[in-house]
Each structure stands twice: as C-alpha cells, then as structure tokens.
C-alpha atoms as a PDB file:
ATOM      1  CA  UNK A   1     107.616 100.067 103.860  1.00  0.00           C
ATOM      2  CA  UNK A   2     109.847  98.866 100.988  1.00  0.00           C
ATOM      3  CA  UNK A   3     111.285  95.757  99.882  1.00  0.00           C
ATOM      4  CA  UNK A   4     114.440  96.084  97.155  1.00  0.00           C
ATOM      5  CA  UNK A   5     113.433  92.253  96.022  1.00  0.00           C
ATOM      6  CA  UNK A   6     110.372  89.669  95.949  1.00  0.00           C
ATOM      7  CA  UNK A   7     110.735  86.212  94.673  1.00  0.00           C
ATOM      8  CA  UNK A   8     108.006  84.152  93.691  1.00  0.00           C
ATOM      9  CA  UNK A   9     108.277  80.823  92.905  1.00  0.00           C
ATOM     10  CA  UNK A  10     105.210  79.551  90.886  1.00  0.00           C
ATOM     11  CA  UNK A  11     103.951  82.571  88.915  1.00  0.00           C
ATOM     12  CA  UNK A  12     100.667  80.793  88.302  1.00  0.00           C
ATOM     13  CA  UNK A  13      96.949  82.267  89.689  1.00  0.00           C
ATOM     14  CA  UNK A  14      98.055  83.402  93.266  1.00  0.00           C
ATOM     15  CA  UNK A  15     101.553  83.767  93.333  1.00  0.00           C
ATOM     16  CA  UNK A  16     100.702  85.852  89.955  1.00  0.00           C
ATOM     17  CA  UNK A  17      97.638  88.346  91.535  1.00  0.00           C
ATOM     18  CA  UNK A  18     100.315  88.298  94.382  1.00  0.00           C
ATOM     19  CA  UNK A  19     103.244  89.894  92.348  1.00  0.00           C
ATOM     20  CA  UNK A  20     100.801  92.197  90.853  1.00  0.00           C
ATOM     21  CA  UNK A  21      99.683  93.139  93.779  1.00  0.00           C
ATOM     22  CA  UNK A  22     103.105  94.246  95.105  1.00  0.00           C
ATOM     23  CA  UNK A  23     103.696  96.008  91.749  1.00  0.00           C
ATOM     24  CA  UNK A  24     100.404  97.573  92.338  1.00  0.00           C
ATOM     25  CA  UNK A  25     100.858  98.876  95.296  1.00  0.00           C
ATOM     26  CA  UNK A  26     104.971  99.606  95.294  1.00  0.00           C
ATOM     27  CA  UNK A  27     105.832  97.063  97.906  1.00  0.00           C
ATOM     28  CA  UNK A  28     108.875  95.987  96.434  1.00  0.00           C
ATOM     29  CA  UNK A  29     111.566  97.267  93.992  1.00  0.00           C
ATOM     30  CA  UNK A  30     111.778  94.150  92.209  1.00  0.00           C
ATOM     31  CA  UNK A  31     109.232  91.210  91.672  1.00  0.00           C
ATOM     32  CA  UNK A  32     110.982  88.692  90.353  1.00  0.00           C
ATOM     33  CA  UNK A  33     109.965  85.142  89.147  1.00  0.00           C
ATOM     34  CA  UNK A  34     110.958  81.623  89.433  1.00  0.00           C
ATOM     35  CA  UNK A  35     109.583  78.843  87.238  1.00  0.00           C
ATOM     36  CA  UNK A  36     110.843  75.744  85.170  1.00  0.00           C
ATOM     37  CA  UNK A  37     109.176  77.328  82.542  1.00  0.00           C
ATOM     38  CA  UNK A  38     111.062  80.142  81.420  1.00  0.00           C
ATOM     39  CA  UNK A  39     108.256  81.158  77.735  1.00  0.00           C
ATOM     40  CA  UNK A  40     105.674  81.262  80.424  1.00  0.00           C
ATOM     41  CA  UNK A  41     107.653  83.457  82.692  1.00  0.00           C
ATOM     42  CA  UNK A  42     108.778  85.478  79.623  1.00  0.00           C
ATOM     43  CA  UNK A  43     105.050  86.165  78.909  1.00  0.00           C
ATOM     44  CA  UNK A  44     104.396  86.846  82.334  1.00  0.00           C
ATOM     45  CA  UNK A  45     107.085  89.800  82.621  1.00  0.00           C
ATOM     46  CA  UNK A  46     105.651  90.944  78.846  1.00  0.00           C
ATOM     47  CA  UNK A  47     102.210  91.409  80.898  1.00  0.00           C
ATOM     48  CA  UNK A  48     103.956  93.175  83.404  1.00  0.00           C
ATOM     49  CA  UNK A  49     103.185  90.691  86.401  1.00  0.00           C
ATOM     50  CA  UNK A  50     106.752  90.444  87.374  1.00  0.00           C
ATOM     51  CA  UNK A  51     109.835  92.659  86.707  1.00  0.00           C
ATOM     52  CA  UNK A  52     112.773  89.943  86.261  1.00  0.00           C
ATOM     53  CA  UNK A  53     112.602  85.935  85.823  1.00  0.00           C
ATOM     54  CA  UNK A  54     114.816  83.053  86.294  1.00  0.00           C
ATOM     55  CA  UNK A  55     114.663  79.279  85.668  1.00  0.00           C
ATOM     56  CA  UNK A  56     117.570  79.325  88.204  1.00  0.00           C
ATOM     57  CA  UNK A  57     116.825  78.759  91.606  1.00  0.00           C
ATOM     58  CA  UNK A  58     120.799  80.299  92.577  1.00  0.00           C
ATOM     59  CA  UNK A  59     119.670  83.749  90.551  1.00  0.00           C
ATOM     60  CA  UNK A  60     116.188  83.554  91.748  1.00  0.00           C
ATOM     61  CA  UNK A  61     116.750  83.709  95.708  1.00  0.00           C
ATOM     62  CA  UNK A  62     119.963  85.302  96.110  1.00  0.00           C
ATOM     63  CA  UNK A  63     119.006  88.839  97.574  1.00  0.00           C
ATOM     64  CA  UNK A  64     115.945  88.679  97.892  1.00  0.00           C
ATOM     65  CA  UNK A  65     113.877  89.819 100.798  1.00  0.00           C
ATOM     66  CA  UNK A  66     111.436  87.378 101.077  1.00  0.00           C
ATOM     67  CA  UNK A  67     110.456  84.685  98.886  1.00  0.00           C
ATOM     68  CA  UNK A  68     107.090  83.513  98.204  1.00  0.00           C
ATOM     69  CA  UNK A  69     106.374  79.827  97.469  1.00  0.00           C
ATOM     70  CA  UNK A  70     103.337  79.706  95.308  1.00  0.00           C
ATOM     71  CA  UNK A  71     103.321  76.090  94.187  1.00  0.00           C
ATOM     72  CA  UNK A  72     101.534  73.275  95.201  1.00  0.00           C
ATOM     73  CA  UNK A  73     102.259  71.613  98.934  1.00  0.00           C
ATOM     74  CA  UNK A  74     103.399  68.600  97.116  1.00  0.00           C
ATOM     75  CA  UNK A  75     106.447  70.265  95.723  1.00  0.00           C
ATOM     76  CA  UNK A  76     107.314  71.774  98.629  1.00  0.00           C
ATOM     77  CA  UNK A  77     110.079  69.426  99.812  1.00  0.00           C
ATOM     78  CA  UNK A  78     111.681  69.386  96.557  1.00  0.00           C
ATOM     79  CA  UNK A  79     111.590  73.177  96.308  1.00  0.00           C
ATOM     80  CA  UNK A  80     112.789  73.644  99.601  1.00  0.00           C
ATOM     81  CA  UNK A  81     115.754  71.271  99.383  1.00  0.00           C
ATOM     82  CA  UNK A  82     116.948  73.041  96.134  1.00  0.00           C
ATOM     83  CA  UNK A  83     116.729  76.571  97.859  1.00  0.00           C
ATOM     84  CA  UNK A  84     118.509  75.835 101.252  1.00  0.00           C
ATOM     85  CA  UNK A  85     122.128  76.406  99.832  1.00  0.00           C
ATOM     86  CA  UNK A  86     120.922  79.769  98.960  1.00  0.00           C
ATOM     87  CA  UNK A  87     119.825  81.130 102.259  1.00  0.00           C
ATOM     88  CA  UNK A  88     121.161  83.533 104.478  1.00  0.00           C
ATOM     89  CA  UNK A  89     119.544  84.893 107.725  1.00  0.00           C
ATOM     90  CA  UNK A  90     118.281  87.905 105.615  1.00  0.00           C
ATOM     91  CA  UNK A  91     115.988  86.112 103.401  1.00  0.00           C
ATOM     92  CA  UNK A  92     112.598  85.708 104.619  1.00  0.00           C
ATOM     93  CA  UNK A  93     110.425  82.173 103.158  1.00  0.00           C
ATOM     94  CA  UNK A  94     106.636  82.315 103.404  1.00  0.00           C
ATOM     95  CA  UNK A  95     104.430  80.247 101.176  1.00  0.00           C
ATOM     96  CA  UNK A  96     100.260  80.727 100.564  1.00  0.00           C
ATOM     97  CA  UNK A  97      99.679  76.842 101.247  1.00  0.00           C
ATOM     98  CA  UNK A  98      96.283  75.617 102.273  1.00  0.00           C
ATOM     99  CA  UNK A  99      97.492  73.031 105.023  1.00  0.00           C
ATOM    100  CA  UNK A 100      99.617  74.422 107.259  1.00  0.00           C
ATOM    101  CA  UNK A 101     100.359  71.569 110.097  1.00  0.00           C
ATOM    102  CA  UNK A 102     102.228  69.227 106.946  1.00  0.00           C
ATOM    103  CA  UNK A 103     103.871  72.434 105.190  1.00  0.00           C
ATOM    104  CA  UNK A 104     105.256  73.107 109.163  1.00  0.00           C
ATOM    105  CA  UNK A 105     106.947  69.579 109.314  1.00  0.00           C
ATOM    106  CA  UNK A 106     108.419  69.744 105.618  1.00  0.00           C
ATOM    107  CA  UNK A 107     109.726  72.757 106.831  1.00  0.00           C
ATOM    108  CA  UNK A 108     110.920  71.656 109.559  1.00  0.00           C
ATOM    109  CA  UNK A 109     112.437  68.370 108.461  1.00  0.00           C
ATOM    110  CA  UNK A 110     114.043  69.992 105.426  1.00  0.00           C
ATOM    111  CA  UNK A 111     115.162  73.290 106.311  1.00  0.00           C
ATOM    112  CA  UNK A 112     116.575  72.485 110.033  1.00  0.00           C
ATOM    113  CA  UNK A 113     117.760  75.525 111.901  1.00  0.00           C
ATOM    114  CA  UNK A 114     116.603  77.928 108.576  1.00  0.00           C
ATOM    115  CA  UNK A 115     113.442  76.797 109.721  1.00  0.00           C
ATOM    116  CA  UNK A 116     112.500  80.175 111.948  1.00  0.00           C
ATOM    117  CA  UNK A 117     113.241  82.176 108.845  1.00  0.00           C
ATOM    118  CA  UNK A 118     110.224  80.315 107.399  1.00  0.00           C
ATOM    119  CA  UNK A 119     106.437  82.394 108.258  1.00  0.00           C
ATOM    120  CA  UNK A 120     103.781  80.007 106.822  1.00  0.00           C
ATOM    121  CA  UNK A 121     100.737  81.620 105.813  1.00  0.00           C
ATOM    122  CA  UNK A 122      97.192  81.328 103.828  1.00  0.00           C
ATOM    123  CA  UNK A 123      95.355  83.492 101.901  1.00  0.00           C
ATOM    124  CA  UNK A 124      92.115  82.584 101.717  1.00  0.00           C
ATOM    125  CA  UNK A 125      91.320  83.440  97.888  1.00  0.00           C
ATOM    126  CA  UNK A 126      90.858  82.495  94.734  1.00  0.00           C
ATOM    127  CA  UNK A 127      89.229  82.007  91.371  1.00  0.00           C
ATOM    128  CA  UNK A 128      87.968  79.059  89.011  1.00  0.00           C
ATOM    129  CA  UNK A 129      90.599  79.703  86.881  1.00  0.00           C
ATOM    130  CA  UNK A 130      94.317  78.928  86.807  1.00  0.00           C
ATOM    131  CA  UNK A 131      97.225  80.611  85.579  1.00  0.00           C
ATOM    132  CA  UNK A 132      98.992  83.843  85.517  1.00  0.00           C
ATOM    133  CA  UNK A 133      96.198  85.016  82.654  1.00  0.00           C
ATOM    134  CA  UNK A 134      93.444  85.427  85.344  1.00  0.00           C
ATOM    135  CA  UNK A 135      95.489  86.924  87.956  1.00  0.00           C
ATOM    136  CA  UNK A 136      94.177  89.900  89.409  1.00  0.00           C
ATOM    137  CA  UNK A 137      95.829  92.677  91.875  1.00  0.00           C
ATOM    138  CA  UNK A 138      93.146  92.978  93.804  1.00  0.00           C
ATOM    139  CA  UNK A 139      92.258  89.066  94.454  1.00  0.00           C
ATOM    140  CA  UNK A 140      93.531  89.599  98.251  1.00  0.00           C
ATOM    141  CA  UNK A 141      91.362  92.907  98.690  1.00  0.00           C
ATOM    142  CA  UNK A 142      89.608  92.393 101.848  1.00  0.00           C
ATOM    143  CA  UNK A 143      89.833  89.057 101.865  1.00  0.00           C
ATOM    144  CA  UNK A 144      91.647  87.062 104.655  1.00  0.00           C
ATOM    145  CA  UNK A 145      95.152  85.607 104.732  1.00  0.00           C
ATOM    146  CA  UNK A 146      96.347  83.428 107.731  1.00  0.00           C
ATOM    147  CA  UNK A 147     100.096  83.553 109.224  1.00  0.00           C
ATOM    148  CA  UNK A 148     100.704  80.709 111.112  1.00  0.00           C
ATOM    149  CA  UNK A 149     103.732  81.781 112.792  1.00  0.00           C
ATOM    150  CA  UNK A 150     106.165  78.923 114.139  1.00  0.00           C
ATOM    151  CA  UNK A 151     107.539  79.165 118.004  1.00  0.00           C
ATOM    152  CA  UNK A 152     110.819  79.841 116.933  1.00  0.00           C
ATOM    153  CA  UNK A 153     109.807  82.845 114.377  1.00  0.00           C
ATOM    154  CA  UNK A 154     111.144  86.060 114.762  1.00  0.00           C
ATOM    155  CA  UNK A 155     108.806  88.889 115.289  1.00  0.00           C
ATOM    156  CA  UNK A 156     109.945  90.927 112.795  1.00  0.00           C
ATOM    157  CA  UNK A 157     110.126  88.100 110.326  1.00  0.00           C
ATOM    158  CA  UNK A 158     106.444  87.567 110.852  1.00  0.00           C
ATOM    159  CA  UNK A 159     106.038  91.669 111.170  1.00  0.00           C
ATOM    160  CA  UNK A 160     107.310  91.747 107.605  1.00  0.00           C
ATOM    161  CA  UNK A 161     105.461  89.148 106.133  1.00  0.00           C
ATOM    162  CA  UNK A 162     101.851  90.472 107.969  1.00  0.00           C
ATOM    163  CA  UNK A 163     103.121  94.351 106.295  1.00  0.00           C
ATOM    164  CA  UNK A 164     103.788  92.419 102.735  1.00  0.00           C
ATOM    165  CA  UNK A 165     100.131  91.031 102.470  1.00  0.00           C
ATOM    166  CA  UNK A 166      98.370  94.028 104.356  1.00  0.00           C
ATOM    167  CA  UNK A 167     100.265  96.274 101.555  1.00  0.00           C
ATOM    168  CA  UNK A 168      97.687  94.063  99.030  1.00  0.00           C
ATOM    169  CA  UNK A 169      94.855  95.041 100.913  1.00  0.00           C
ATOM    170  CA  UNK A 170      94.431  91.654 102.317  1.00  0.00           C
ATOM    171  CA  UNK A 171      93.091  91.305 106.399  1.00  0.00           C
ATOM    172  CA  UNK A 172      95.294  89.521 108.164  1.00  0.00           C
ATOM    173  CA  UNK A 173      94.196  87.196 110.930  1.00  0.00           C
ATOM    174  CA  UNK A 174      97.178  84.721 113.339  1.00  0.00           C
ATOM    175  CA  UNK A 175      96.595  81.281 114.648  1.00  0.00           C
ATOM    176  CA  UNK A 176      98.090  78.087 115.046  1.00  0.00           C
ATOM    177  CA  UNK A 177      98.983  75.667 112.484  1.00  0.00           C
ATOM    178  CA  UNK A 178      96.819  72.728 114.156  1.00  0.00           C
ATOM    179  CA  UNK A 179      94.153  75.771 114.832  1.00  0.00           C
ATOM    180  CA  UNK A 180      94.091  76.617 110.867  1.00  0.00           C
ATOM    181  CA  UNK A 181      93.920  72.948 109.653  1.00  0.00           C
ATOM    182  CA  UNK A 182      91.257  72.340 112.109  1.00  0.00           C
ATOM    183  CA  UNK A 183      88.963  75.509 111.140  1.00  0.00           C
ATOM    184  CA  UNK A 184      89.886  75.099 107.154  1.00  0.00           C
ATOM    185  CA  UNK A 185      90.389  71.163 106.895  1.00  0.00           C
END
C-alpha cells in the first residue's frame, strides 16, 4: 500500500500528527502541505512534518492521491469551491470533521457530481493543544476514526481512505452521517 502524493490542507494539530503519521509509517511518497501561511508551513517541512508546501491551492492538489482537509467545518465551503477546478476522478477528498451530516451537504451543494469522490470521515482524537508543534505520529494509535461513506461512494475510494488511516494505527469503525452526529453530537 503506497500513495506517490498526500495533500493536507491545514497543517495545524491533526492534519499535522496526520502527515507525520504517513511519514512515519511510509504511506505516501510525498506529504505535502497547503496553508495561507507559507513561514508556518516552511517551519513545518524544517520539522520534517511534511515533505513539500504550497500557498497555492493549483500546486497543492494537482496529483495528488487523496487530499486531506484538516481545517475547521466553517471553511469548508470556501475551501472546497477553490479546489473543484482542480479535480479529476483520480483524486480522492476526505476531511477529519467532527459533524458529518452539515460537512455531507456542503459537499454536496458545492462539489455536485465530484461529490462521490468525497469519503467524509472522523477521527476521534486529540490534544489540549493546537498547532503543528504538538503534533504527534502516534495521536491516531488505537484510537477510533469514523468514515461516513456517502451512497454514491466508490468502494475503493472508501477502501483507500479506511487503508490510509489504518496505516496510522488508527481503528476504523463505518456508519452513517445522521448515525455519527447522533452518537457524537
């Protein structure tokens, strides 16, 4: 199991311990970053959490594998909007939202028919702190992450995305969106 690229946008506490994680454990050639920030994601590739960083969104998503929305749900529809031009049926989006049922509709709303190329999911960890500084590799060991897969997913799309967060040693569990927001709201 080997990706050639990983974006992740937001390299803050999660979508940081993520990228470690897949550097960790050789998931993916590249882990590269997206921010707005680009001193913060030029101190995050001098700590070695990711491999490559743009402020561009173009440079950022084209050929990836699967990118990795680590911000918060309110910047979602921005962030989604920007992205769509980029995407091509071979580019997987997940995200590691808490809500899943509003995320779904965003999604939905905003990304149209790129919308089954879109595997929601949670993982349920995390720290005090903020920031790519406390990022750890092994925040998702043993803990659980949630895919919420949408009807219209493909099950290798949501294959790929269960074998990305297994690789971090996380325990992956499937239900609904409605189901997650109920048991987690």
């Amino acid at each position: 199991f080997m990706i050639n690229k990983i974006t992740v946008i937001g390299v803050g506490l999660i979508g940081g311990s993520l990228a470690k994680a897949i550097k960790k454990n050789n998931l993916s050639k590249i882990v590269f970053g997206f921010g707005r920030d680009s001193n913060r994601l030029e101190e995050a590739q001098k700590a070695n959490i990711i491999d490559q960083f743009s402020t561009n969104l173009k440079e950022a998503v084209s050929d990836s594998d699967i990118v990795v929305i680590a911000t918060p749900v309110g910047s979602f529809k921005e962030i989604l909007s920007e992205i769509k031009p980029f995407l091509t049926d071979k580019i997987l989006i997940t995200d590691v939202g808490s809500t899943k049922t509003n995320i779904v509709s965003i999604v939905k709303q905003i990304l149209g028919e790129y919308s089954n190329f879109f595997v929601p999911a949670h993982p349920i960890a995390g720290k005090e702190k903020s920031g790519f500084e406390s990022s750890e590799s092994s925040l998702f060991n043993n803990k659980k992450v949630i895919i919420t897969p949408l009807e219209t997913n493909r099950a290798e799309s949501i294959n790929l995305i269960q074998k990305m967060w297994e690789g971090t040693g996380a325990d992956v569990d499937f239900m609904s969106p409605e189901s997650h927001d109920e048991l987690l709201g």
